[in-house]
PDB file of N, CA and C in Angstrom:
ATOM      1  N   UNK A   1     -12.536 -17.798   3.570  1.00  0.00           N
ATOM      2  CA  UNK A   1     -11.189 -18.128   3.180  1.00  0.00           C
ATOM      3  C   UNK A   1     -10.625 -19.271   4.019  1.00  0.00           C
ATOM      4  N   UNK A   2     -10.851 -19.063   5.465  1.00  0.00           N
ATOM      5  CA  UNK A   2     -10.953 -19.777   5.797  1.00  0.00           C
ATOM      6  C   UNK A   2     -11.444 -21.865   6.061  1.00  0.00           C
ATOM      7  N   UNK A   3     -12.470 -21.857   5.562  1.00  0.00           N
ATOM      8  CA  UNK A   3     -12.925 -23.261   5.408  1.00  0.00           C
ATOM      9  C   UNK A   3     -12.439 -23.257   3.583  1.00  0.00           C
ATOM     10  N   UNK A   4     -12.388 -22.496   3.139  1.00  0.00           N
ATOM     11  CA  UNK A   4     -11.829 -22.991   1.566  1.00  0.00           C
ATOM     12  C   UNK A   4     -10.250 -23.529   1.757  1.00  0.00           C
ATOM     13  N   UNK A   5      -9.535 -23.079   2.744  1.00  0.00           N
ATOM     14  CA  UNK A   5      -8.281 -23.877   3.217  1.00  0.00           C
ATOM     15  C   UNK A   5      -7.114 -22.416   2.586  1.00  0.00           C
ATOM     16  N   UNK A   6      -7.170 -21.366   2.481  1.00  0.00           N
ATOM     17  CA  UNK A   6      -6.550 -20.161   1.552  1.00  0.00           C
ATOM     18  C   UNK A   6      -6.013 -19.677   3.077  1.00  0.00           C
ATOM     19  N   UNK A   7      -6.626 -19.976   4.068  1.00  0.00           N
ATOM     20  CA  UNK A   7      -5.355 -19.261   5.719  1.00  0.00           C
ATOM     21  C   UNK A   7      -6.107 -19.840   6.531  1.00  0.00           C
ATOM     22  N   UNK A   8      -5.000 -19.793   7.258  1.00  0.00           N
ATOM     23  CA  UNK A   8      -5.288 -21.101   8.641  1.00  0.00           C
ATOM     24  C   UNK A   8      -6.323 -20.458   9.541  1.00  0.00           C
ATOM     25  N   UNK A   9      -6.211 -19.405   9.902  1.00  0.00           N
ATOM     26  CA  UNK A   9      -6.859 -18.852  10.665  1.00  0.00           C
ATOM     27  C   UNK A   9      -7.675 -17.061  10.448  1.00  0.00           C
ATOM     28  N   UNK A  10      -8.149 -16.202  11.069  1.00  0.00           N
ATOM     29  CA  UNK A  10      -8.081 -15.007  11.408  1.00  0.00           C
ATOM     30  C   UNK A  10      -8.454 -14.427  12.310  1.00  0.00           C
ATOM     31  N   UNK A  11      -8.336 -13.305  12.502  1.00  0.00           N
ATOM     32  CA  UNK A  11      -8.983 -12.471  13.801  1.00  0.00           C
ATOM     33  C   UNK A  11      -9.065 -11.217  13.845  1.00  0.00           C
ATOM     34  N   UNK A  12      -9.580 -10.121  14.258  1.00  0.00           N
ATOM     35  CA  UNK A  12     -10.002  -9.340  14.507  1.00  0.00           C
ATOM     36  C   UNK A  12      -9.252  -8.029  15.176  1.00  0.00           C
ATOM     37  N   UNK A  13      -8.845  -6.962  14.423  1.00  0.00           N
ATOM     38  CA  UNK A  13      -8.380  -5.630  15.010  1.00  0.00           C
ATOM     39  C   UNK A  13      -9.200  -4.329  16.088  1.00  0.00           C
ATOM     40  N   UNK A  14      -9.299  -4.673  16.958  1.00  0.00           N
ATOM     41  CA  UNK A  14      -9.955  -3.424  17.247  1.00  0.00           C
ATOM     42  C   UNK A  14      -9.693  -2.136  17.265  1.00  0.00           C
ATOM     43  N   UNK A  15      -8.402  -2.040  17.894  1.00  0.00           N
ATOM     44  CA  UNK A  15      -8.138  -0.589  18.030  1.00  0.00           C
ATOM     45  C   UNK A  15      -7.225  -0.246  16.600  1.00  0.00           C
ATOM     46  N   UNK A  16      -7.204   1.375  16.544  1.00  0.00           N
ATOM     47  CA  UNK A  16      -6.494   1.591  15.644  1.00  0.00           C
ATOM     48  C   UNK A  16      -5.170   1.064  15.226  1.00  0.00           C
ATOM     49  N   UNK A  17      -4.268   1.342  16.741  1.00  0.00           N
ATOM     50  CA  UNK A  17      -2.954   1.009  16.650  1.00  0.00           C
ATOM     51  C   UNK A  17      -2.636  -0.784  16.604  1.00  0.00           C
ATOM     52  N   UNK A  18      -4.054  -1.615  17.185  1.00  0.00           N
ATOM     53  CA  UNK A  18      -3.598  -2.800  15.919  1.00  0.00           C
ATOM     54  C   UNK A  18      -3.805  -2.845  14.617  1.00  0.00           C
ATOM     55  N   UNK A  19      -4.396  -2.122  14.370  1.00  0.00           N
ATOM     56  CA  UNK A  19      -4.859  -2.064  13.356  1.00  0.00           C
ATOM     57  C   UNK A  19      -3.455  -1.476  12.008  1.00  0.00           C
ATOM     58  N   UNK A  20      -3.062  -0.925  12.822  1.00  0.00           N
ATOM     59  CA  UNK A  20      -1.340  -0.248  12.132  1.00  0.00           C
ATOM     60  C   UNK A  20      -0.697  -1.260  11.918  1.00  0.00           C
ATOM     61  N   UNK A  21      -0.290  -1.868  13.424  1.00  0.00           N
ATOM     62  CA  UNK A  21       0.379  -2.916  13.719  1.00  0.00           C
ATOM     63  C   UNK A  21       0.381  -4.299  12.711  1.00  0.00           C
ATOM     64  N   UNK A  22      -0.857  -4.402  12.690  1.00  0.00           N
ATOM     65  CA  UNK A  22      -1.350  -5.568  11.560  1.00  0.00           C
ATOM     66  C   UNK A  22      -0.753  -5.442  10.341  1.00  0.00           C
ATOM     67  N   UNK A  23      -1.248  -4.219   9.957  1.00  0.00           N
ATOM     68  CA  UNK A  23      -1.035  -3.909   7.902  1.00  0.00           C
ATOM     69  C   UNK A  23       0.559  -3.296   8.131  1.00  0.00           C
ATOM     70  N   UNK A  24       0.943  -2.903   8.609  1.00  0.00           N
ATOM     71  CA  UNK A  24       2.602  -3.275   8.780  1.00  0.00           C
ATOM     72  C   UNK A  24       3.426  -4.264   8.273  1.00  0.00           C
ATOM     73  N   UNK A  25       2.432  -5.687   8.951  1.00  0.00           N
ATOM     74  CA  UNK A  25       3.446  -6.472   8.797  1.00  0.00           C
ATOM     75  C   UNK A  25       2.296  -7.039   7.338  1.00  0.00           C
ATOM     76  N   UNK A  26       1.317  -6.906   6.810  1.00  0.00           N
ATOM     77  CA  UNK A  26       0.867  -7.637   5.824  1.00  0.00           C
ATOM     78  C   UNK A  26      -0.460  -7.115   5.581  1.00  0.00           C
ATOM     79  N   UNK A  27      -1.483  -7.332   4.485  1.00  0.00           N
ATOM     80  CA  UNK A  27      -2.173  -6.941   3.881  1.00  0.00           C
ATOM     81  C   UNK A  27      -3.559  -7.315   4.860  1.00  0.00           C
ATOM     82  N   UNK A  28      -4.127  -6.699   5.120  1.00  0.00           N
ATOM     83  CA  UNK A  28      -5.505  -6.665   5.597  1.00  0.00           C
ATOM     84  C   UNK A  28      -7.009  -6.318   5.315  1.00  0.00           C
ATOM     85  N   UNK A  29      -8.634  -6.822   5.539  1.00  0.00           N
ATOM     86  CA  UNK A  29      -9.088  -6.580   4.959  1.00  0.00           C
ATOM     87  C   UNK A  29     -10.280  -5.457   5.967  1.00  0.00           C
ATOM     88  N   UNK A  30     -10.729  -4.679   5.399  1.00  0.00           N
ATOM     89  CA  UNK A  30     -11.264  -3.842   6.110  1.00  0.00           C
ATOM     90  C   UNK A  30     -12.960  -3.552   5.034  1.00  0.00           C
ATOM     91  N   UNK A  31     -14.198  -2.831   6.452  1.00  0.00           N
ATOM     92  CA  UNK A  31     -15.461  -2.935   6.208  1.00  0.00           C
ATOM     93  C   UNK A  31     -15.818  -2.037   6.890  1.00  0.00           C
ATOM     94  N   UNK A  32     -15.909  -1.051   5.914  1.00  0.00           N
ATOM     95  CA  UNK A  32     -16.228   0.633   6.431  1.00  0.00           C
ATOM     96  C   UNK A  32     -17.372   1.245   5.685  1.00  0.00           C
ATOM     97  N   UNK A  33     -18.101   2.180   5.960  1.00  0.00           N
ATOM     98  CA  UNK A  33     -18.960   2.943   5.279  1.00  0.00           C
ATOM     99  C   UNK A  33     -17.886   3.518   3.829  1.00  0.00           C
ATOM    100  N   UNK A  34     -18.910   3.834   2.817  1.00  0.00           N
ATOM    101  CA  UNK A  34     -18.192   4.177   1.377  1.00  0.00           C
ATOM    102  C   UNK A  34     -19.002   5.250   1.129  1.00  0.00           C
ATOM    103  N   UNK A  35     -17.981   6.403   1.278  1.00  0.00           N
ATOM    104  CA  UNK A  35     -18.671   7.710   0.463  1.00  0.00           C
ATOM    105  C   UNK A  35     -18.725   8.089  -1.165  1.00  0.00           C
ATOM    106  N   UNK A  36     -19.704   9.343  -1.674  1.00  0.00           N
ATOM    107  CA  UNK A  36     -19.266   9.624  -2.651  1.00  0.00           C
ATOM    108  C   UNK A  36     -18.289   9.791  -2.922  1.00  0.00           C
ATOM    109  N   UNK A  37     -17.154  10.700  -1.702  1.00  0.00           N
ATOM    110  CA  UNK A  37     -15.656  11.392  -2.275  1.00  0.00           C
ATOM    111  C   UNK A  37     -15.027   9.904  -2.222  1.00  0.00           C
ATOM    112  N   UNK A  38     -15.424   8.902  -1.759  1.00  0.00           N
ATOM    113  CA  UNK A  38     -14.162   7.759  -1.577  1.00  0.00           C
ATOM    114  C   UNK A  38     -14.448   7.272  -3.225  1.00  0.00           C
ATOM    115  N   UNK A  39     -15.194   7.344  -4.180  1.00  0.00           N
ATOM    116  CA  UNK A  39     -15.274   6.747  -5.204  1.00  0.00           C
ATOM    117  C   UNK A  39     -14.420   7.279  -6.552  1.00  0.00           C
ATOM    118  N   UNK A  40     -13.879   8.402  -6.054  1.00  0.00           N
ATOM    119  CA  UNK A  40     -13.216   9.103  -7.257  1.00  0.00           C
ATOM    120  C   UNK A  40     -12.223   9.618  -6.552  1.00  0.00           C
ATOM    121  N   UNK A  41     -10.986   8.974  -6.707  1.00  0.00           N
ATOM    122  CA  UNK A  41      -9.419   9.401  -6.650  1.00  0.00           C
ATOM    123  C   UNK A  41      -8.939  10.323  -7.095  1.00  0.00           C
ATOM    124  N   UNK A  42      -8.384  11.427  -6.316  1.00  0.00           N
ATOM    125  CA  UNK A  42      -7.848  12.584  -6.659  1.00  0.00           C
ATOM    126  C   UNK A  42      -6.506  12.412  -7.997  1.00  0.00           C
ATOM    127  N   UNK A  43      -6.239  13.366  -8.548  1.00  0.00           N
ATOM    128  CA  UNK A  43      -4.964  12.673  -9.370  1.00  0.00           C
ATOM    129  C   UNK A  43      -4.051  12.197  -8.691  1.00  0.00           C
ATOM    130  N   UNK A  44      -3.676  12.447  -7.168  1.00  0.00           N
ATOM    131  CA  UNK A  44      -2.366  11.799  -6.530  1.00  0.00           C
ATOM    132  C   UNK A  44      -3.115  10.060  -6.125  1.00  0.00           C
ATOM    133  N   UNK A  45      -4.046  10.047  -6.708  1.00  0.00           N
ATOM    134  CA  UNK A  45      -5.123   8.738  -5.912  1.00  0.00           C
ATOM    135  C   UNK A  45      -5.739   8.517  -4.168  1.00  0.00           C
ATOM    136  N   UNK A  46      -5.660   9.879  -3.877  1.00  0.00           N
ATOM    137  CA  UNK A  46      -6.037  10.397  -2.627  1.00  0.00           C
ATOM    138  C   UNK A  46      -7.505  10.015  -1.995  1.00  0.00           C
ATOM    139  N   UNK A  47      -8.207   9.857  -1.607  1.00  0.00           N
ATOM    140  CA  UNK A  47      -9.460   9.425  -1.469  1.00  0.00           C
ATOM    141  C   UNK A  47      -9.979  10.093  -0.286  1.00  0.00           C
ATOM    142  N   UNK A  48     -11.001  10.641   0.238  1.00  0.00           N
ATOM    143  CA  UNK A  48     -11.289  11.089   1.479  1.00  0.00           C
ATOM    144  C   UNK A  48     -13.640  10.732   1.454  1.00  0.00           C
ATOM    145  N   UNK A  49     -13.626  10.600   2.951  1.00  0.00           N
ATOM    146  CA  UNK A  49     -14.991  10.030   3.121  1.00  0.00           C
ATOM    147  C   UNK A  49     -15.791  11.066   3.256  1.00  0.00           C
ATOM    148  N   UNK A  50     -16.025  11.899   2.203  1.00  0.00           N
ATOM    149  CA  UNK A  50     -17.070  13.189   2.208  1.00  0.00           C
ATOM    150  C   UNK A  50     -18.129  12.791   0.936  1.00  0.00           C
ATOM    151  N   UNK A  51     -19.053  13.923   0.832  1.00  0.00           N
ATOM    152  CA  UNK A  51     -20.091  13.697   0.248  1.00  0.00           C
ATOM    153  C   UNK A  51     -21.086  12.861   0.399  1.00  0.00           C
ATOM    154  N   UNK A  52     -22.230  12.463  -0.282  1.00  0.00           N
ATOM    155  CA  UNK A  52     -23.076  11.668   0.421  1.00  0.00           C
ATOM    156  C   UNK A  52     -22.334   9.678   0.543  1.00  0.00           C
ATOM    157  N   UNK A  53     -23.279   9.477   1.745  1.00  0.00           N
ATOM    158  CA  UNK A  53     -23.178   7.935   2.152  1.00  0.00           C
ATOM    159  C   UNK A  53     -23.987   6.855   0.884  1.00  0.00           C
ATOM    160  N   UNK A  54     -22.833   6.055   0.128  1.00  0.00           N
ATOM    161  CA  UNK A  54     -23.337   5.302  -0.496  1.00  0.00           C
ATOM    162  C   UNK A  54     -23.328   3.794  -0.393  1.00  0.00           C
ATOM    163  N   UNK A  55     -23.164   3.459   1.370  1.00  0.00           N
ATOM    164  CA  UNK A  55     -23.098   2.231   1.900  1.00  0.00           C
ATOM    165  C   UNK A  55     -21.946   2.196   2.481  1.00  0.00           C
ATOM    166  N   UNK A  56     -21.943   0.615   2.483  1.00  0.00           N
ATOM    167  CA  UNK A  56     -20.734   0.049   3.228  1.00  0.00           C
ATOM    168  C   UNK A  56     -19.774  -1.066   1.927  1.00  0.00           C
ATOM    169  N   UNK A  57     -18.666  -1.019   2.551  1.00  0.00           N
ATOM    170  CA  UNK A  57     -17.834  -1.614   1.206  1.00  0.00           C
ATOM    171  C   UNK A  57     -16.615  -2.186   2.341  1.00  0.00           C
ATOM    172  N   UNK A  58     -16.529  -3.273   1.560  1.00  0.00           N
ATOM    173  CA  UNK A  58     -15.350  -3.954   1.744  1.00  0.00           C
ATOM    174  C   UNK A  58     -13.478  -4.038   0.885  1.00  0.00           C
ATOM    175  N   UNK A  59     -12.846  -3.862   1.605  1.00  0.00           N
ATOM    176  CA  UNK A  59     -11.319  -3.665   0.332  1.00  0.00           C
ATOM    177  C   UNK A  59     -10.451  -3.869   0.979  1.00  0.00           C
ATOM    178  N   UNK A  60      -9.069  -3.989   0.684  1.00  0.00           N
ATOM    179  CA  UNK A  60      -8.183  -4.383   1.262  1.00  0.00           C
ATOM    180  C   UNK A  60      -7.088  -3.458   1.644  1.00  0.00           C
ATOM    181  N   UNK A  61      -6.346  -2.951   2.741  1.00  0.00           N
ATOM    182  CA  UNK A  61      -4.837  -2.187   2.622  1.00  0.00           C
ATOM    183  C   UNK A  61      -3.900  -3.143   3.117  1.00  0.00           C
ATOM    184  N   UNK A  62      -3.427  -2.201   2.164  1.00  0.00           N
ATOM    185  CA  UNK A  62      -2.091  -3.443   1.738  1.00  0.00           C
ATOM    186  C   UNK A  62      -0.757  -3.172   1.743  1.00  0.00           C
ATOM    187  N   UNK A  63      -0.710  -1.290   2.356  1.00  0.00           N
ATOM    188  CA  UNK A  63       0.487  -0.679   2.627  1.00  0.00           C
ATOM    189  C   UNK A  63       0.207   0.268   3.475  1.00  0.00           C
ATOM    190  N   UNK A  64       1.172   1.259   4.421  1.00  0.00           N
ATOM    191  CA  UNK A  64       1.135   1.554   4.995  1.00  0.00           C
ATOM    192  C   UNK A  64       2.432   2.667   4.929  1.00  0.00           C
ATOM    193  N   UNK A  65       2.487   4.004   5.682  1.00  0.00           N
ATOM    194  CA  UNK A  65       3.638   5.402   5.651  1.00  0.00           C
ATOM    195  C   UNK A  65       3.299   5.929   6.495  1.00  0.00           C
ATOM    196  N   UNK A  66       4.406   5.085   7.184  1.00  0.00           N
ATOM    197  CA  UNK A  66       4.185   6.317   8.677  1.00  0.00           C
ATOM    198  C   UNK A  66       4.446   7.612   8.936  1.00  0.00           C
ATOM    199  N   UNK A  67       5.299   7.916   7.617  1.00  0.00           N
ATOM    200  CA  UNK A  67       6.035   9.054   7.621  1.00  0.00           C
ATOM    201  C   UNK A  67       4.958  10.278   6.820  1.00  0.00           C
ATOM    202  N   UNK A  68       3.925   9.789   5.951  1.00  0.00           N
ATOM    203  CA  UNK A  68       2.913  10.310   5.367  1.00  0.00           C
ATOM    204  C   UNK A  68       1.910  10.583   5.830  1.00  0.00           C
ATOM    205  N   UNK A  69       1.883   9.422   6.827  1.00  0.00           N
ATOM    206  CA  UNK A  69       0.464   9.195   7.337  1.00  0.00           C
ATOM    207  C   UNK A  69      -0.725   8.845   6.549  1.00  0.00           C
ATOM    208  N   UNK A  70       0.218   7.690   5.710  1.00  0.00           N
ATOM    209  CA  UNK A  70      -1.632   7.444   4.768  1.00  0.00           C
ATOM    210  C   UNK A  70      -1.112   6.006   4.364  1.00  0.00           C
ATOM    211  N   UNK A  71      -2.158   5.149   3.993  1.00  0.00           N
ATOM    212  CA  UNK A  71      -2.372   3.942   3.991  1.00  0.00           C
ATOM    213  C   UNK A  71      -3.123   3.416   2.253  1.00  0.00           C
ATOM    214  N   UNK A  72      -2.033   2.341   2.100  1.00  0.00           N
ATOM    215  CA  UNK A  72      -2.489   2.196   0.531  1.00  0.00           C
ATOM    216  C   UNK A  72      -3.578   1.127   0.461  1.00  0.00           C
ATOM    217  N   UNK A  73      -4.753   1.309  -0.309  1.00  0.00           N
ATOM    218  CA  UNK A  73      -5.719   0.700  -0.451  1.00  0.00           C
ATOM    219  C   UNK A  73      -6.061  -0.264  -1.480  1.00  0.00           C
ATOM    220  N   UNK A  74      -6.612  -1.086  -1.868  1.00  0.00           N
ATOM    221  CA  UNK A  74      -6.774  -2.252  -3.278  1.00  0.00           C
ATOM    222  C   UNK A  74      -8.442  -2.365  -3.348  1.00  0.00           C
ATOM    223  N   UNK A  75      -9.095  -1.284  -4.108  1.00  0.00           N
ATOM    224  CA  UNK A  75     -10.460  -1.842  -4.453  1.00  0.00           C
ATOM    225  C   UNK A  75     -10.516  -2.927  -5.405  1.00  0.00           C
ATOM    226  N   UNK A  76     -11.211  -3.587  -5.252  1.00  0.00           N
ATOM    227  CA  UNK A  76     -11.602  -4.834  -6.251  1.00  0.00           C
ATOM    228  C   UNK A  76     -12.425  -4.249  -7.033  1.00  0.00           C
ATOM    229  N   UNK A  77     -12.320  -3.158  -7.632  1.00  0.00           N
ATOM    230  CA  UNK A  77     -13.621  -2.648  -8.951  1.00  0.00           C
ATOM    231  C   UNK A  77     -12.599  -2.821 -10.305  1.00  0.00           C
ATOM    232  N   UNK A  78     -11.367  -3.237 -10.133  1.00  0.00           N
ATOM    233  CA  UNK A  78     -10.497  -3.312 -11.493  1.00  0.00           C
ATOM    234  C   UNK A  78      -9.807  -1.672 -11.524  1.00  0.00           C
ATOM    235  N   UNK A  79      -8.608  -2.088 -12.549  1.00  0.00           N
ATOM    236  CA  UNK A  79      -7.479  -1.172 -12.733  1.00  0.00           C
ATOM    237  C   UNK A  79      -7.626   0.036 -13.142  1.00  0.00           C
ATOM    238  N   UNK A  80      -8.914   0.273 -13.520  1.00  0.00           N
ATOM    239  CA  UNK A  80      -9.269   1.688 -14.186  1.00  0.00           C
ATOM    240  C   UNK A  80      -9.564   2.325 -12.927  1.00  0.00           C
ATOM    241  N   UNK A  81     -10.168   1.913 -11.659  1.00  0.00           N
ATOM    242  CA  UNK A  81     -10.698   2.763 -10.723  1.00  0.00           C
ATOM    243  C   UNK A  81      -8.968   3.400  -9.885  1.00  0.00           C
ATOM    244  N   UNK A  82      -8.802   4.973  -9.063  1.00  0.00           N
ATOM    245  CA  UNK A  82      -7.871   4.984  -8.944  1.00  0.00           C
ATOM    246  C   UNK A  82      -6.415   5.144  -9.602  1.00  0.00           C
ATOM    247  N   UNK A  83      -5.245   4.748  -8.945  1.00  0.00           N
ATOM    248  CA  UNK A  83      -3.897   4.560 -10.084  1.00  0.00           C
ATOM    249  C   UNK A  83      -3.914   2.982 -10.163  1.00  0.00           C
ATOM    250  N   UNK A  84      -4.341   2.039 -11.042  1.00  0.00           N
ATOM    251  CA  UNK A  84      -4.443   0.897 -11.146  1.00  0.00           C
ATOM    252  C   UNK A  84      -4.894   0.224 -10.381  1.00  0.00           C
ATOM    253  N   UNK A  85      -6.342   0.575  -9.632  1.00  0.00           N
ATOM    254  CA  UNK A  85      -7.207   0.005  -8.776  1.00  0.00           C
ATOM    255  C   UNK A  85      -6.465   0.469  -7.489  1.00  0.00           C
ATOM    256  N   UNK A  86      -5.971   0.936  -7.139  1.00  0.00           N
ATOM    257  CA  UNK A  86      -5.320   1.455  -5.873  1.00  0.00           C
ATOM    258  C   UNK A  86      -5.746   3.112  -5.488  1.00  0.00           C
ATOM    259  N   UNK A  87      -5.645   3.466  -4.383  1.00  0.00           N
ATOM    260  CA  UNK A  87      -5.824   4.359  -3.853  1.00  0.00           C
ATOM    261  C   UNK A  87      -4.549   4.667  -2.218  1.00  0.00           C
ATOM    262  N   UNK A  88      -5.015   6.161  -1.822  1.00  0.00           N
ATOM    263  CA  UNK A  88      -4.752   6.492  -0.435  1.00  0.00           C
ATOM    264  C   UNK A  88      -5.611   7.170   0.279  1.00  0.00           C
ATOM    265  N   UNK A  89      -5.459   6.567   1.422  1.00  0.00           N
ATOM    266  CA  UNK A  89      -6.328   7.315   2.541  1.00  0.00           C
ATOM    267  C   UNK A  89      -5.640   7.402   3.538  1.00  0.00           C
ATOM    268  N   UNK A  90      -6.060   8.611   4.104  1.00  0.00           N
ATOM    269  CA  UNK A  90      -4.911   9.597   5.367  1.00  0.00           C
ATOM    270  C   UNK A  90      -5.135   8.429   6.774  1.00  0.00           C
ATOM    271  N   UNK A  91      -4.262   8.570   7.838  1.00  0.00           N
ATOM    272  CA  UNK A  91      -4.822   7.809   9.240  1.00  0.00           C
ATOM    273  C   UNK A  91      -5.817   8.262   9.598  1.00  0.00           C
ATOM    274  N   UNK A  92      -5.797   9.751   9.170  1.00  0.00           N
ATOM    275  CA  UNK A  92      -6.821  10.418  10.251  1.00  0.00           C
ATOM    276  C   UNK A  92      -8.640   9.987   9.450  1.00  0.00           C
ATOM    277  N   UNK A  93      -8.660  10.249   8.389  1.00  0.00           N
ATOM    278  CA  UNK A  93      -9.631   9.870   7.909  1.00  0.00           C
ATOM    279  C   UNK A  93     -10.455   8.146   8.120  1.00  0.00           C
ATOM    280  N   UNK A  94      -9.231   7.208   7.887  1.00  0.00           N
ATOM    281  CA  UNK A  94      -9.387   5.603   8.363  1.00  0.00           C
ATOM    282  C   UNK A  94      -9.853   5.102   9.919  1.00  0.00           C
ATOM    283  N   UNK A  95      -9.121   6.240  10.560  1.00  0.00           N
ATOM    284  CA  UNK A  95      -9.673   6.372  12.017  1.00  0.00           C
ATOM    285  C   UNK A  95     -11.001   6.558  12.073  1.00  0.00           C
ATOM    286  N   UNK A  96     -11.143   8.006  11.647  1.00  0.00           N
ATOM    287  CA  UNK A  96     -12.580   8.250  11.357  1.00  0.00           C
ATOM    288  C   UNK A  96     -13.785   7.108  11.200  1.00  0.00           C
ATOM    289  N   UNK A  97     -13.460   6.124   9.864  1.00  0.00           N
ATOM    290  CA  UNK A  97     -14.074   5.679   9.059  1.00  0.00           C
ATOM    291  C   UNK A  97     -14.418   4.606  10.242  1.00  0.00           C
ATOM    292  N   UNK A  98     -13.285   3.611  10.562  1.00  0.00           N
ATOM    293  CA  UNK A  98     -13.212   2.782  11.663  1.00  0.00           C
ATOM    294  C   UNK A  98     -13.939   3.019  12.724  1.00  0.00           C
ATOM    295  N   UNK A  99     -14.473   4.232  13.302  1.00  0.00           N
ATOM    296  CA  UNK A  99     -15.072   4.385  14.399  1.00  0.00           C
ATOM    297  C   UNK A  99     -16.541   4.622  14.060  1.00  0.00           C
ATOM    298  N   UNK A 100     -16.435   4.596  12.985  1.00  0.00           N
ATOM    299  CA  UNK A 100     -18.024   5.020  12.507  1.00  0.00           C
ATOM    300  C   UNK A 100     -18.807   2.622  12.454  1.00  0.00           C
ATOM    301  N   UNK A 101     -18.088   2.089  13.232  1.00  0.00           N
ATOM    302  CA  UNK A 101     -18.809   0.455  13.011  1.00  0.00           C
ATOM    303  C   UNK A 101     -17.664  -0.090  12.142  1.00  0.00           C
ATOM    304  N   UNK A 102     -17.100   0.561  11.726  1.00  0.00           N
ATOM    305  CA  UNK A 102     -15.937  -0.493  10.665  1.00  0.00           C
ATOM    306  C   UNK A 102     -15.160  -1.291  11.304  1.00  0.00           C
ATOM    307  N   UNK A 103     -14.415  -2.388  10.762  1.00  0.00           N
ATOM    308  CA  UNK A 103     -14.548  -3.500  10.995  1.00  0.00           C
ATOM    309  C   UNK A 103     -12.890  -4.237  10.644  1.00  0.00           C
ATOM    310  N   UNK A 104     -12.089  -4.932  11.004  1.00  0.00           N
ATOM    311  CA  UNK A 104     -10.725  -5.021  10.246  1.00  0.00           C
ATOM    312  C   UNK A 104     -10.912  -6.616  10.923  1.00  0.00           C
ATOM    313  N   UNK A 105     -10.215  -7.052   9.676  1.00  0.00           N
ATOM    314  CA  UNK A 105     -10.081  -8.619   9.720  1.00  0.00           C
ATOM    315  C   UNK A 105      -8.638  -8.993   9.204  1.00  0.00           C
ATOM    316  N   UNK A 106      -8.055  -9.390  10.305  1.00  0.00           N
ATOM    317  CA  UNK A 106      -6.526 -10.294   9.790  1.00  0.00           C
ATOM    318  C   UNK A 106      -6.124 -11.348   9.319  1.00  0.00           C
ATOM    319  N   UNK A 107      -6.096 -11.602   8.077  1.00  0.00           N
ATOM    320  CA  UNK A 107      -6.230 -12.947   7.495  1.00  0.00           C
ATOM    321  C   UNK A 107      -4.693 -13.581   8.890  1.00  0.00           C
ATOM    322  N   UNK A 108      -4.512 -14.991   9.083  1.00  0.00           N
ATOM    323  CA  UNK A 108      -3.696 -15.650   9.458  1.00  0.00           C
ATOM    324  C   UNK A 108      -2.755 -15.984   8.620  1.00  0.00           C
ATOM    325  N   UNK A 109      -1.398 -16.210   8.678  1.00  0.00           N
ATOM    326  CA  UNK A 109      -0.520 -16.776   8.134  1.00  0.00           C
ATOM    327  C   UNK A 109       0.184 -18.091   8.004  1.00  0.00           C
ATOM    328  N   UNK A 110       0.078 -18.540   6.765  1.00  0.00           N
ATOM    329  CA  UNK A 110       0.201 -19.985   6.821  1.00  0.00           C
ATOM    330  C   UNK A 110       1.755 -20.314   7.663  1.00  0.00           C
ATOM    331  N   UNK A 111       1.684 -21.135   8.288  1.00  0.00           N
ATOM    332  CA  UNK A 111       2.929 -21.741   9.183  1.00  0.00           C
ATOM    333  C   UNK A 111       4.098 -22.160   8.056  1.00  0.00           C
TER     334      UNK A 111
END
């Protein structure tokens, strides 16, 4: 995104609580292991990382409830997956996921 000229810069979240901090203020992209249970959204569009390991996947959150404790997600598989390609996943589970090698990238903001 970068050398295509789409954000000036990015960098890298490590800990959880930047990781809050970040998607707070704006949409972020994250690279976690992908379970069976993460592929099929509960009817509330709930998602959790059980069942077997079917890789690693990349997606974006793009909201955040502190008061819920769960974090809104944007798969790129299109509008049918989820409530219109969207999902949730709890902190505690994202924590999880994150410590298992996952990965958070902060796009930069254009000046």
């Amino acid at each position: 995104l970068q050398q295509f000229g789409f954000i000036p810069s990015y960098r890298w979240a490590f800990t959880f609580a930047d990781f809050l901090a970040a998607v707070e203020q704006q949409p972020v992209m994250v690279g976690t292991l992908w379970t069976s249970g993460m592929s099929d959204p509960d009817q509330t569009g709930l998602i959790r990382p059980t069942g077997s390991l079917d890789g690693g996947h990349a997606y974006s959150v793009r909201g955040v409830s502190f008061a819920r404790e769960l974090l809104r997600i944007r798969n790129h598989w299109g509008s049918d997956w989820g409530i219109k390609g969207e999902a949730f996943i709890s902190f505690a589970d994202m924590q999880w996921l994150l410590s298992q090698q996952g990965e958070v990238l902060v796009p930069g903001r254009t000046p």
